[in-house]
PDB file of N, CA and C in Angstrom:
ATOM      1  N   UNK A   1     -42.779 -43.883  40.862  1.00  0.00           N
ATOM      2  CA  UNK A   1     -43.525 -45.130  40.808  1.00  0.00           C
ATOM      3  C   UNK A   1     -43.331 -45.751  39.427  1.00  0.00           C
ATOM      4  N   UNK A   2     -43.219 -46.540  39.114  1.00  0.00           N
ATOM      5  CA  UNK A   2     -42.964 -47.627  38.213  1.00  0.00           C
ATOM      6  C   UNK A   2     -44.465 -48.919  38.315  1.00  0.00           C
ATOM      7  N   UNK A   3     -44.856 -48.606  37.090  1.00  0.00           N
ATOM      8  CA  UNK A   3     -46.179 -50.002  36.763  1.00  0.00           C
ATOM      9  C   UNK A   3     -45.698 -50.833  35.581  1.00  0.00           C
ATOM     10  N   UNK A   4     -45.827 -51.946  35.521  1.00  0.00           N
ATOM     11  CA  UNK A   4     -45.919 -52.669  34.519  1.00  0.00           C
ATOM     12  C   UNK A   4     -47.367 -53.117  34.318  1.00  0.00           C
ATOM     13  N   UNK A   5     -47.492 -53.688  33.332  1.00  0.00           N
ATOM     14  CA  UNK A   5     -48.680 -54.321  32.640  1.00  0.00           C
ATOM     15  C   UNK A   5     -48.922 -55.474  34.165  1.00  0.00           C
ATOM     16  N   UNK A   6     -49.536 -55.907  34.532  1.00  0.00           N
ATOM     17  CA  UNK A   6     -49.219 -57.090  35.284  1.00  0.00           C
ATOM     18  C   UNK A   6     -50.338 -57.798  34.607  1.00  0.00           C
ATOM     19  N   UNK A   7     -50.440 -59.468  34.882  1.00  0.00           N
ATOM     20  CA  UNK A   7     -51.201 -60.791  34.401  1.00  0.00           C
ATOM     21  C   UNK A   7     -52.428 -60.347  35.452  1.00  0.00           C
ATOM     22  N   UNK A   8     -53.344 -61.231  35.167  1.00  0.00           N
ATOM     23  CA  UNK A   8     -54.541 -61.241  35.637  1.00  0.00           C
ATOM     24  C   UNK A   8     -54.341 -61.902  37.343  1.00  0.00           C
ATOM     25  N   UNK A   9     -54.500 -61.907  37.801  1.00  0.00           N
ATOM     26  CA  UNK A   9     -54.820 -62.788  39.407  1.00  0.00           C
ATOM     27  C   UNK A   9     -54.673 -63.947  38.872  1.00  0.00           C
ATOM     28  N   UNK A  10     -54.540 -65.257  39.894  1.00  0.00           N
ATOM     29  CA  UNK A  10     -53.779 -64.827  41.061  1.00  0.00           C
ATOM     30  C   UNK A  10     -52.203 -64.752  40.425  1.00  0.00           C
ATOM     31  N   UNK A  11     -51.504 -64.130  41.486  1.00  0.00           N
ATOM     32  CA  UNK A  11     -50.093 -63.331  41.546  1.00  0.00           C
ATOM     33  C   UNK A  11     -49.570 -63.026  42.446  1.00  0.00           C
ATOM     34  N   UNK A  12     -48.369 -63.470  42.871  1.00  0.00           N
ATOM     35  CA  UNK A  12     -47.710 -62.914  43.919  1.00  0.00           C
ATOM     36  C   UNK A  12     -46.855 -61.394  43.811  1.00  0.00           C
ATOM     37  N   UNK A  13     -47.074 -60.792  45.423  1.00  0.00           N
ATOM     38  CA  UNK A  13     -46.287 -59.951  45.417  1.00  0.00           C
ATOM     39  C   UNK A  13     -45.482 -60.108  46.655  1.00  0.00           C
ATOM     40  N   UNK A  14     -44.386 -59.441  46.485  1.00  0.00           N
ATOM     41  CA  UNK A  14     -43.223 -59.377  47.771  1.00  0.00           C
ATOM     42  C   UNK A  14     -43.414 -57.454  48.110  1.00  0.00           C
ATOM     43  N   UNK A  15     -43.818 -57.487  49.221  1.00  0.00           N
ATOM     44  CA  UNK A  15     -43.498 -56.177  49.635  1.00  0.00           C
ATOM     45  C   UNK A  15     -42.367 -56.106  50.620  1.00  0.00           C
ATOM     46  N   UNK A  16     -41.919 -54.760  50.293  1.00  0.00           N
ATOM     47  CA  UNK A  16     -40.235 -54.756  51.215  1.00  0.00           C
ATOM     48  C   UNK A  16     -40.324 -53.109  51.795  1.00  0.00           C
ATOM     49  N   UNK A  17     -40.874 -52.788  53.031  1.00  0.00           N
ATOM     50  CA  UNK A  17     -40.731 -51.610  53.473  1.00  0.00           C
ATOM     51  C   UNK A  17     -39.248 -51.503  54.289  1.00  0.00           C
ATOM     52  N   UNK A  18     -38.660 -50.545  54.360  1.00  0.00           N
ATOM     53  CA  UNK A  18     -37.337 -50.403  54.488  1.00  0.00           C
ATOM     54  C   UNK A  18     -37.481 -48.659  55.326  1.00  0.00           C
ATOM     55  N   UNK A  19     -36.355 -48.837  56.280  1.00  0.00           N
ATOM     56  CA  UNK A  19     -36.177 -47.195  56.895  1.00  0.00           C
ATOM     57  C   UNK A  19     -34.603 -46.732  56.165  1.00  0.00           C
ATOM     58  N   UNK A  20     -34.543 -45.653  55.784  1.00  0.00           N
ATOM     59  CA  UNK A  20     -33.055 -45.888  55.337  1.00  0.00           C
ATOM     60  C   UNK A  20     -31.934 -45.682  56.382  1.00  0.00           C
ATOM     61  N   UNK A  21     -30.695 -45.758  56.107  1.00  0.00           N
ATOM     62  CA  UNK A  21     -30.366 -45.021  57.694  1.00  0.00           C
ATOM     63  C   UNK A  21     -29.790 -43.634  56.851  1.00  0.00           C
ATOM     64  N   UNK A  22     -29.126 -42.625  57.620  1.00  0.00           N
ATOM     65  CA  UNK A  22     -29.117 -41.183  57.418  1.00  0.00           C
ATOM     66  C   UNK A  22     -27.933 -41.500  55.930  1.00  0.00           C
ATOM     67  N   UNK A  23     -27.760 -40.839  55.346  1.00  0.00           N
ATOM     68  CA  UNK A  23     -27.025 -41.020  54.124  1.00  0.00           C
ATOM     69  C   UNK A  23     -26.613 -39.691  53.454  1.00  0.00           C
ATOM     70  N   UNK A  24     -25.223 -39.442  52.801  1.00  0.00           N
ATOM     71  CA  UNK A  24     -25.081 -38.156  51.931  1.00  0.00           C
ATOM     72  C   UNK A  24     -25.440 -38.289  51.013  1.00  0.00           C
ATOM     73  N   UNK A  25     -25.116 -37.627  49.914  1.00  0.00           N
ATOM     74  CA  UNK A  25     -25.774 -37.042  48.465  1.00  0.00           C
ATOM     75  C   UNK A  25     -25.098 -38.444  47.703  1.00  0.00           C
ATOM     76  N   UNK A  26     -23.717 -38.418  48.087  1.00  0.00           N
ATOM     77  CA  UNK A  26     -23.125 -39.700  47.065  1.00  0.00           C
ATOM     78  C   UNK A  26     -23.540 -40.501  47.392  1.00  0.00           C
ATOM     79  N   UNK A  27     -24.016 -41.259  48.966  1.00  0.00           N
ATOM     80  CA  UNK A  27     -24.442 -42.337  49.266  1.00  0.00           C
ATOM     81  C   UNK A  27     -25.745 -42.697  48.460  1.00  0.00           C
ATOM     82  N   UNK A  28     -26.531 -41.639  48.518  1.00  0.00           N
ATOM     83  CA  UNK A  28     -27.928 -41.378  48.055  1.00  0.00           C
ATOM     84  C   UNK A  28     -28.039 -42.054  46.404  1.00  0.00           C
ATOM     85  N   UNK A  29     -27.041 -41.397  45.634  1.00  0.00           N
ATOM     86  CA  UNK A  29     -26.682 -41.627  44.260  1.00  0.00           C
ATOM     87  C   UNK A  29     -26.368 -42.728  44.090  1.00  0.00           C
ATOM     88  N   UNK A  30     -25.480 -43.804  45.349  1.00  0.00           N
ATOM     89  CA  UNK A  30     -25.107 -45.035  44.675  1.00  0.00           C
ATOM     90  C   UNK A  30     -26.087 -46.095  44.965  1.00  0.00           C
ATOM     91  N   UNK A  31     -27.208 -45.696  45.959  1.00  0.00           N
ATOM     92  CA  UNK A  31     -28.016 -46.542  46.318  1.00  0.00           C
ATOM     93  C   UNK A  31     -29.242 -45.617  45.163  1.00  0.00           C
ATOM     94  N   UNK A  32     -29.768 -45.133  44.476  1.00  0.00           N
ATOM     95  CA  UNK A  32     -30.745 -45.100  43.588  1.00  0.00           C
ATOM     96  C   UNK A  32     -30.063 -45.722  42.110  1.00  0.00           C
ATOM     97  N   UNK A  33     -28.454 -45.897  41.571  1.00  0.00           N
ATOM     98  CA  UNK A  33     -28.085 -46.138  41.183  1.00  0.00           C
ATOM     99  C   UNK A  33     -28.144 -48.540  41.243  1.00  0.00           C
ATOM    100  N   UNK A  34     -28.098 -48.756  42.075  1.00  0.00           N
ATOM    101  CA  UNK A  34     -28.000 -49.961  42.339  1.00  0.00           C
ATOM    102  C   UNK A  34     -29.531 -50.238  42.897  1.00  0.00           C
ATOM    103  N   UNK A  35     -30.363 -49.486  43.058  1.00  0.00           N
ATOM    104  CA  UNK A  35     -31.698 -49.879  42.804  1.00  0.00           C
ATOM    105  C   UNK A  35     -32.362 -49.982  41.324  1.00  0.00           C
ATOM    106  N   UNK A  36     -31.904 -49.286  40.570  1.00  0.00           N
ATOM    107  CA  UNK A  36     -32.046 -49.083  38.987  1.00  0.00           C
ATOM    108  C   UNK A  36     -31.737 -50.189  38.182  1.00  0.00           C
ATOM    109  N   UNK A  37     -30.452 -50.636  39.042  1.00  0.00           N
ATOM    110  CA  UNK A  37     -30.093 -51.906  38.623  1.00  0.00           C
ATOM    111  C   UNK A  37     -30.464 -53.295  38.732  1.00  0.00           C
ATOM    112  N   UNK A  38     -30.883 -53.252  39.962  1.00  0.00           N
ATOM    113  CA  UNK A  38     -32.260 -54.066  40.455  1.00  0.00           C
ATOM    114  C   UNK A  38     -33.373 -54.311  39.432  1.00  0.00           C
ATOM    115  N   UNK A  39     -33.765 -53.301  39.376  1.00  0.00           N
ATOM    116  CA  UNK A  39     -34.992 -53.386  38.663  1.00  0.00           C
ATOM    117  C   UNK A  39     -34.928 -53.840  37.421  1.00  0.00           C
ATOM    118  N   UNK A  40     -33.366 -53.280  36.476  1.00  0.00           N
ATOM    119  CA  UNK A  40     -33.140 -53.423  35.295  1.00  0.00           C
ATOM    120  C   UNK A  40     -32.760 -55.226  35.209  1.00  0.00           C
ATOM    121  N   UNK A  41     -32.199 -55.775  36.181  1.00  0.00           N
ATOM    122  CA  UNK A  41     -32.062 -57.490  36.221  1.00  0.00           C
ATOM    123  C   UNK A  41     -33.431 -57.719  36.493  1.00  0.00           C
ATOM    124  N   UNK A  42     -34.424 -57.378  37.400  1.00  0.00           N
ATOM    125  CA  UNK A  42     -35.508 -58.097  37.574  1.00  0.00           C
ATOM    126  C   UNK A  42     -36.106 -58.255  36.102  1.00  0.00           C
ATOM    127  N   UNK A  43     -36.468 -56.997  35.931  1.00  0.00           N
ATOM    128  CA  UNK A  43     -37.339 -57.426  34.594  1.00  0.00           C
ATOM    129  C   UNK A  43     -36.882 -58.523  33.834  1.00  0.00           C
ATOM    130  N   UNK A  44     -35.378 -59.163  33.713  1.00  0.00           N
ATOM    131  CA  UNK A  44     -35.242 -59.987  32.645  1.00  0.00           C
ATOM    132  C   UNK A  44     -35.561 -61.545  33.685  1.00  0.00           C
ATOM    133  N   UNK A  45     -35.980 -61.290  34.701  1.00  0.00           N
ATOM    134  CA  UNK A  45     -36.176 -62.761  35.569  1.00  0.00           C
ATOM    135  C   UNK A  45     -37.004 -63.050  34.782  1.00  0.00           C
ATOM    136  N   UNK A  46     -37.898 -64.833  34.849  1.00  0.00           N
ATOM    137  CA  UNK A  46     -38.534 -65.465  34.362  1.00  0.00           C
ATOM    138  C   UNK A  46     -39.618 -64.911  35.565  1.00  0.00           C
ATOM    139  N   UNK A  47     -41.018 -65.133  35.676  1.00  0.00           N
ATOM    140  CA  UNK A  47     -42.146 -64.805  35.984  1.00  0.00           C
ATOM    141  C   UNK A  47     -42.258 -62.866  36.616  1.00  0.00           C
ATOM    142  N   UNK A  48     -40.999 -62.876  36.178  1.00  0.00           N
ATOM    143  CA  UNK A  48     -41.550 -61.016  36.588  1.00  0.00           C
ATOM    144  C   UNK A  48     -42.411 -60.187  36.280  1.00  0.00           C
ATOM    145  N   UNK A  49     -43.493 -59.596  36.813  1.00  0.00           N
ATOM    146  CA  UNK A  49     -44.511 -58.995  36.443  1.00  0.00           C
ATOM    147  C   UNK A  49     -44.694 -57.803  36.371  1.00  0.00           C
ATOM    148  N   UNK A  50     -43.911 -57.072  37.334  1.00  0.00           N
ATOM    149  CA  UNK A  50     -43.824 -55.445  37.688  1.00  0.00           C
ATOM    150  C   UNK A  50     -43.725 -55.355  38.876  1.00  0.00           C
ATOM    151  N   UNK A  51     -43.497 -53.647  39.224  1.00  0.00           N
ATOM    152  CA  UNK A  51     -42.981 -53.173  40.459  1.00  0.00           C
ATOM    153  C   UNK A  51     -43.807 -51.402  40.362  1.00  0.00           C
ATOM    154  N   UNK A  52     -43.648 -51.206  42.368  1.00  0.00           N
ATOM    155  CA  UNK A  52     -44.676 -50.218  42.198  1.00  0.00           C
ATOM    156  C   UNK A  52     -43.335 -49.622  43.376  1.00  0.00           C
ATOM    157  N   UNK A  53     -43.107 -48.436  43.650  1.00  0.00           N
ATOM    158  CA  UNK A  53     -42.715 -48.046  44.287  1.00  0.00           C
ATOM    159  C   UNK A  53     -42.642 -46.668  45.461  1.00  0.00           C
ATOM    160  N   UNK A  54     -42.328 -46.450  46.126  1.00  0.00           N
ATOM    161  CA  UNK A  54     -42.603 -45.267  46.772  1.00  0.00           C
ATOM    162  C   UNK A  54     -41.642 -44.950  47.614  1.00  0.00           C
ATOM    163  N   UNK A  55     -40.983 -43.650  48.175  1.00  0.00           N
ATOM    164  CA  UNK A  55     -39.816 -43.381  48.915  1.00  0.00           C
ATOM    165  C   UNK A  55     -40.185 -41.789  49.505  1.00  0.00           C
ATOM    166  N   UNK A  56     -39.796 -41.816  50.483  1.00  0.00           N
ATOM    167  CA  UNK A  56     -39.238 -40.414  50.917  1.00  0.00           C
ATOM    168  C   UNK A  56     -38.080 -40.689  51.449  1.00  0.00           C
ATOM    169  N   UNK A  57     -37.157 -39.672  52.586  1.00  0.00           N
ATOM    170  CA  UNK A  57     -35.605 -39.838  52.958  1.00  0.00           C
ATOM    171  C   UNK A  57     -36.055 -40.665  53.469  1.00  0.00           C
ATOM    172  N   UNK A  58     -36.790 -41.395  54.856  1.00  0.00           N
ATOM    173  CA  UNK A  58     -36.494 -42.116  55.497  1.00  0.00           C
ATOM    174  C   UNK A  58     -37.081 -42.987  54.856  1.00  0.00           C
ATOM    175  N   UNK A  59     -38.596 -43.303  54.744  1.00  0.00           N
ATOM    176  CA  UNK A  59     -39.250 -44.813  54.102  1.00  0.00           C
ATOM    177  C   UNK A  59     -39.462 -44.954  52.832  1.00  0.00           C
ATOM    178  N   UNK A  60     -39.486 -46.253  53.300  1.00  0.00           N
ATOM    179  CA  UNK A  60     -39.580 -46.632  51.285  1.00  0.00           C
ATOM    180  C   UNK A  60     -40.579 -47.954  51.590  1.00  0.00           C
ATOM    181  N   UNK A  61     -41.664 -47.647  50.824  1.00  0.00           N
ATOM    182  CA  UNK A  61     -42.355 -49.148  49.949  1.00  0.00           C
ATOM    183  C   UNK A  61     -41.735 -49.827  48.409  1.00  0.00           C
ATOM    184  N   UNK A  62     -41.720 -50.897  48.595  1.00  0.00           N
ATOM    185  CA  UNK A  62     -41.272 -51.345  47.123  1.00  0.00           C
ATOM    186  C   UNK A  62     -42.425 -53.064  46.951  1.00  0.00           C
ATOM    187  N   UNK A  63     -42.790 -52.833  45.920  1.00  0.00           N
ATOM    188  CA  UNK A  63     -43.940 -53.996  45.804  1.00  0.00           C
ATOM    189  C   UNK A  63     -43.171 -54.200  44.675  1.00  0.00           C
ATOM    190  N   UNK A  64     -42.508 -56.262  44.674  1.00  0.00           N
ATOM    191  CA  UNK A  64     -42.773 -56.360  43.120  1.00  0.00           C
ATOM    192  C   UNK A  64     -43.683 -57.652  43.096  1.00  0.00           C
ATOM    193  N   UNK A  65     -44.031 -58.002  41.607  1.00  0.00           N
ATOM    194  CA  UNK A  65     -45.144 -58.506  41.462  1.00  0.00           C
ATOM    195  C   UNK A  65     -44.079 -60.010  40.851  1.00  0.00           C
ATOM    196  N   UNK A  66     -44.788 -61.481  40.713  1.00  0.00           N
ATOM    197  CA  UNK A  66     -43.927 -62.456  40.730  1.00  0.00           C
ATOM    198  C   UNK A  66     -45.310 -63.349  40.192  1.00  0.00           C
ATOM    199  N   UNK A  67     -44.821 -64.113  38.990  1.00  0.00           N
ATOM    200  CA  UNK A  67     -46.269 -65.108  38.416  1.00  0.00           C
ATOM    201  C   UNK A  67     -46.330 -66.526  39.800  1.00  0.00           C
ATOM    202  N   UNK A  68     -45.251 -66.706  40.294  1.00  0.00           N
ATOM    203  CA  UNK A  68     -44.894 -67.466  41.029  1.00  0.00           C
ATOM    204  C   UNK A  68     -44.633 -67.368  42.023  1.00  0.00           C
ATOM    205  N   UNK A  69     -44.449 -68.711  42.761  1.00  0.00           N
ATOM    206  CA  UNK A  69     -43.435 -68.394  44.141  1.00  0.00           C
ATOM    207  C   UNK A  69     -42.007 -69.020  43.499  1.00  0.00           C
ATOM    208  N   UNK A  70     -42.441 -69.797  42.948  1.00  0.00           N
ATOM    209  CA  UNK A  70     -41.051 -70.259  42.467  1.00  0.00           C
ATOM    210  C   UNK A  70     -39.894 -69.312  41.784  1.00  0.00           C
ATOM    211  N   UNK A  71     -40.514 -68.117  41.091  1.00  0.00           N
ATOM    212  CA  UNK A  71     -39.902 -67.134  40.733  1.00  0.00           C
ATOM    213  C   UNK A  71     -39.380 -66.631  41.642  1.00  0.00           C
ATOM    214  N   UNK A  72     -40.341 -66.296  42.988  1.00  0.00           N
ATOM    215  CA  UNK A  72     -39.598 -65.424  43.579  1.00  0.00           C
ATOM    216  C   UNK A  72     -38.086 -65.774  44.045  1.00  0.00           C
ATOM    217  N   UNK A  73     -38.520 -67.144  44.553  1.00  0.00           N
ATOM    218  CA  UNK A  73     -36.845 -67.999  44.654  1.00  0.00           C
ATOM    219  C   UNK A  73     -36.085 -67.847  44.151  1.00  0.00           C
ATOM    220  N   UNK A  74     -36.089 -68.010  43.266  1.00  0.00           N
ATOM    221  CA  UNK A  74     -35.059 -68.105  42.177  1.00  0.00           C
ATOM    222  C   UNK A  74     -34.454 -66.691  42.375  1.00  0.00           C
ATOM    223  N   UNK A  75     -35.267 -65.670  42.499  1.00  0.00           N
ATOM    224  CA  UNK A  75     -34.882 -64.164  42.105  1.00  0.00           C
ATOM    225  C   UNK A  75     -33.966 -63.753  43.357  1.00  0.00           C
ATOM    226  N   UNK A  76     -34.640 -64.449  44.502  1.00  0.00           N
ATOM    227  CA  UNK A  76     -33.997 -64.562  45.665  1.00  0.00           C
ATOM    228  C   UNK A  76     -32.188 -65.052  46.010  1.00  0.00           C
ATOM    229  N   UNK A  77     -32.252 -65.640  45.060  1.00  0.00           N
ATOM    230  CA  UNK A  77     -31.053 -66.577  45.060  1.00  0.00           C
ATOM    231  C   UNK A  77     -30.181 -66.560  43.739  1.00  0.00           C
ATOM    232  N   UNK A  78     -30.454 -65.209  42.532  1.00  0.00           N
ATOM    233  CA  UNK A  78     -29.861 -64.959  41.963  1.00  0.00           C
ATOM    234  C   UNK A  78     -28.792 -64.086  42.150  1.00  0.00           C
ATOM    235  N   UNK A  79     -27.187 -64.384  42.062  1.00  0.00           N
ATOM    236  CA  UNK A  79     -25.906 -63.658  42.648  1.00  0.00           C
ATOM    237  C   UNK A  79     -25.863 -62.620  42.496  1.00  0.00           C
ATOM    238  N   UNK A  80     -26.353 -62.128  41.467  1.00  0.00           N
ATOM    239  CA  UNK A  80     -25.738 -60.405  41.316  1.00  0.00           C
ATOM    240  C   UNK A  80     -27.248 -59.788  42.406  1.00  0.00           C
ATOM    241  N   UNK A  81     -28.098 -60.341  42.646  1.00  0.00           N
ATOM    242  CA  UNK A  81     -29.246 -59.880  43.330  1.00  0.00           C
ATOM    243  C   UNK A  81     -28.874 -60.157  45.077  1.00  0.00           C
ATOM    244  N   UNK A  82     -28.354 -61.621  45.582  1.00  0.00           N
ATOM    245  CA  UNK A  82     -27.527 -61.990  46.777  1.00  0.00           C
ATOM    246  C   UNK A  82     -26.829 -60.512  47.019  1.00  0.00           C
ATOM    247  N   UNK A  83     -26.022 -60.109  46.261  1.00  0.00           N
ATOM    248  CA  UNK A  83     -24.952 -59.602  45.968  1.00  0.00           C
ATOM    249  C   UNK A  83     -25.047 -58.185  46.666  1.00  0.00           C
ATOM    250  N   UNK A  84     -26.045 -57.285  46.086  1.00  0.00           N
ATOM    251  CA  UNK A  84     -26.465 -55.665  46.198  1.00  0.00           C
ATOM    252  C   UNK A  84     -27.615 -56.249  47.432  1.00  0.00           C
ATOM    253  N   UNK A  85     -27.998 -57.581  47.854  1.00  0.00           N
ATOM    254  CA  UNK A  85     -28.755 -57.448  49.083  1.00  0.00           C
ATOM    255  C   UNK A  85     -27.974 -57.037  50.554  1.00  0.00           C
ATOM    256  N   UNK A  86     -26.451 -58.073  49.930  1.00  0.00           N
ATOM    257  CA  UNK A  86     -25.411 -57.612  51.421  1.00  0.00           C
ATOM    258  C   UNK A  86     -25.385 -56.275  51.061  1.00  0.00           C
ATOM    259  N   UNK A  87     -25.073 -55.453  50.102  1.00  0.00           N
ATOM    260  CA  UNK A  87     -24.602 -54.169  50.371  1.00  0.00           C
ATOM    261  C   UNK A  87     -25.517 -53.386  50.644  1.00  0.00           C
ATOM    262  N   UNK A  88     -27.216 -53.316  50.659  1.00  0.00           N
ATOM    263  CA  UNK A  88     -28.023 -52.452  51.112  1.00  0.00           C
ATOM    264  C   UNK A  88     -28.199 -52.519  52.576  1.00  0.00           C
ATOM    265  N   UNK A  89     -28.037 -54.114  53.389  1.00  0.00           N
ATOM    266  CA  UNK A  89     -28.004 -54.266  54.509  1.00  0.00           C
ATOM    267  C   UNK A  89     -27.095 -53.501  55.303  1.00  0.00           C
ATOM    268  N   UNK A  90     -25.788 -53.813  54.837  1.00  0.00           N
ATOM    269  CA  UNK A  90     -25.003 -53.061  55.396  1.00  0.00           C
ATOM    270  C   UNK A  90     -24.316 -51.660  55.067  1.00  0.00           C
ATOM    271  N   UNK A  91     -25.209 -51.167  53.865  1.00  0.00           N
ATOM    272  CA  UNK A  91     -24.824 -49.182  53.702  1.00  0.00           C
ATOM    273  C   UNK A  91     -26.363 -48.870  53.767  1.00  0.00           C
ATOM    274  N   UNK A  92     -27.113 -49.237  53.756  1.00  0.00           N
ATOM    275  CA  UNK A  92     -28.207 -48.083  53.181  1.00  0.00           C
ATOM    276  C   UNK A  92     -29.390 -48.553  54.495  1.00  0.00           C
ATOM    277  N   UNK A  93     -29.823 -49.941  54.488  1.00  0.00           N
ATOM    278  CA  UNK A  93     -31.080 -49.588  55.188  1.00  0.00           C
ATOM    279  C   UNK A  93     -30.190 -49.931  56.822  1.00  0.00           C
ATOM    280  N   UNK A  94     -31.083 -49.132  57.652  1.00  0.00           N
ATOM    281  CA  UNK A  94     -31.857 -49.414  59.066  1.00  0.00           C
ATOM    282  C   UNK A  94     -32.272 -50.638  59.458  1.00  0.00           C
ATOM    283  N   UNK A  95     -32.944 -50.268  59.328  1.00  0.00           N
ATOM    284  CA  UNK A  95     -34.550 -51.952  59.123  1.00  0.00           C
ATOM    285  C   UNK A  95     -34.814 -52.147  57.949  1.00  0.00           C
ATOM    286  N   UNK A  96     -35.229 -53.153  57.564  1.00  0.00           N
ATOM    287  CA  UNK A  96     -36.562 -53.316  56.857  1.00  0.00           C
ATOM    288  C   UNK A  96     -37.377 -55.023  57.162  1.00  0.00           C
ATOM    289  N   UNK A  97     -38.545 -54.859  56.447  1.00  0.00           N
ATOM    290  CA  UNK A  97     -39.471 -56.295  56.043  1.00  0.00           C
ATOM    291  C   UNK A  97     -39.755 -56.487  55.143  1.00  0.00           C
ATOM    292  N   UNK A  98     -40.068 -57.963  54.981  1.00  0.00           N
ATOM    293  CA  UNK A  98     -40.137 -58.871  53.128  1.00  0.00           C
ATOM    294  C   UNK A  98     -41.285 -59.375  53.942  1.00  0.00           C
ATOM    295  N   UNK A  99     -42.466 -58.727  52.860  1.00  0.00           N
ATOM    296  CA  UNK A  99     -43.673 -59.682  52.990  1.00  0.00           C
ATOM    297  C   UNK A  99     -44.177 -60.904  51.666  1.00  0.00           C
ATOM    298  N   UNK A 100     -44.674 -61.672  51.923  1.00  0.00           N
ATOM    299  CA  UNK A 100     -45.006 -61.939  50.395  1.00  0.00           C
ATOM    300  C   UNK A 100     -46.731 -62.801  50.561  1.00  0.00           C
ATOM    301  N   UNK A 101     -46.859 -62.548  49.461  1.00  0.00           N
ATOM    302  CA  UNK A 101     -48.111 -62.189  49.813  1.00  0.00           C
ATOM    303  C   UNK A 101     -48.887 -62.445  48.356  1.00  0.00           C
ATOM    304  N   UNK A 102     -50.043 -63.718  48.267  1.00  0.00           N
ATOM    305  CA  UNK A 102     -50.821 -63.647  47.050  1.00  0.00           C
ATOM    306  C   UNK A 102     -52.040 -62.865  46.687  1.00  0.00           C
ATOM    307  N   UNK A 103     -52.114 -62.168  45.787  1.00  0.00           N
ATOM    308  CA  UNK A 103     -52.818 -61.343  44.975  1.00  0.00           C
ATOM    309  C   UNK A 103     -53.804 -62.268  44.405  1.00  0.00           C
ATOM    310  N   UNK A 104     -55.319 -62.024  44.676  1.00  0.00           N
ATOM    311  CA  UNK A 104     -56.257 -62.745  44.371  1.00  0.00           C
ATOM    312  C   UNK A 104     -57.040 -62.100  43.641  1.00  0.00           C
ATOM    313  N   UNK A 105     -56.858 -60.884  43.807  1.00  0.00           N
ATOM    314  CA  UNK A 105     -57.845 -59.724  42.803  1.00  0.00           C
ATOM    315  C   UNK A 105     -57.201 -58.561  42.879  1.00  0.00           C
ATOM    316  N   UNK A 106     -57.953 -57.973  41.750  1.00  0.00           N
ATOM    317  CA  UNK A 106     -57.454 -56.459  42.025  1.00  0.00           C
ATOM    318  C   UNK A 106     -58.334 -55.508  41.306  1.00  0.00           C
ATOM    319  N   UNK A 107     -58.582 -54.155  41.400  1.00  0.00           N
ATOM    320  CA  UNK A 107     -59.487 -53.452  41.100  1.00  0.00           C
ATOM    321  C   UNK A 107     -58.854 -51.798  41.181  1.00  0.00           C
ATOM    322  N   UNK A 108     -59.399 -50.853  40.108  1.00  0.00           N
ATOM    323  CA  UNK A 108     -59.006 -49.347  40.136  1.00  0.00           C
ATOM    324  C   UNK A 108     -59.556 -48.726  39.357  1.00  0.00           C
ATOM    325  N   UNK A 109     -59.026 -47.672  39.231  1.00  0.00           N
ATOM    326  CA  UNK A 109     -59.682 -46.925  38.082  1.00  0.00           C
ATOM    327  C   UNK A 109     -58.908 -47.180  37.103  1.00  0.00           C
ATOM    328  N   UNK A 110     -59.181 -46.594  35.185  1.00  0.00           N
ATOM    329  CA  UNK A 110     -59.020 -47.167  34.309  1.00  0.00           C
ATOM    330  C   UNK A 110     -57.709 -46.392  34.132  1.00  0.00           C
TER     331      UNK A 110
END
């Protein structure tokens, strides 16, 4: 799991649950490898806030957090991000869904 600091409410998040499909050890490596990379371009997007994550072999949650919607666009439609979306579609996931979704509050322990 991965937290960033995030801004106060409101805030968008995009959730993306995903099934993977069956995969070897190298497959495994180049897709945690090009998720790393993901993450390492997101952070330098403009309204990026953080990301929370979760996986076993088959499912995966991935929440990231966005000051905007307009961010998310943009992030959406940035090439090297276009780019590793065709290749997860077609090597790594099964299924998946993109929710997005505004954050109006939030609450936890300290």
């Amino acid at each position: 799991m991965i937290k960033e600091v995030l801004s106060q409410p409101p805030y968008y998040a995009v959730i993306i649950t995903s099934k993977l499909k069956p995969m070897s050890d190298m497959t495994v490596a180049k897709y945690l490898a090009l998720a790393d990379s993901m993450y390492q371009l997101a952070q330098q997007q403009p309204g990026f806030l953080g990301m929370d994550y979760a996986r076993d072999p088959n499912l995966g949650i991935t929440v990231s957090y966005w000051r905007s919607v307009d961010d998310i666009e943009k992030w959406q439609k940035h090439p090297e991000h276009v780019d590793i979306k065709a290749i997860g579609r077609q090597e790594f996931y099964d299924t998946y869904d993109i929710r997005i979704c505004l954050v109006e509050r939030e609450y936890g322990s300290p």
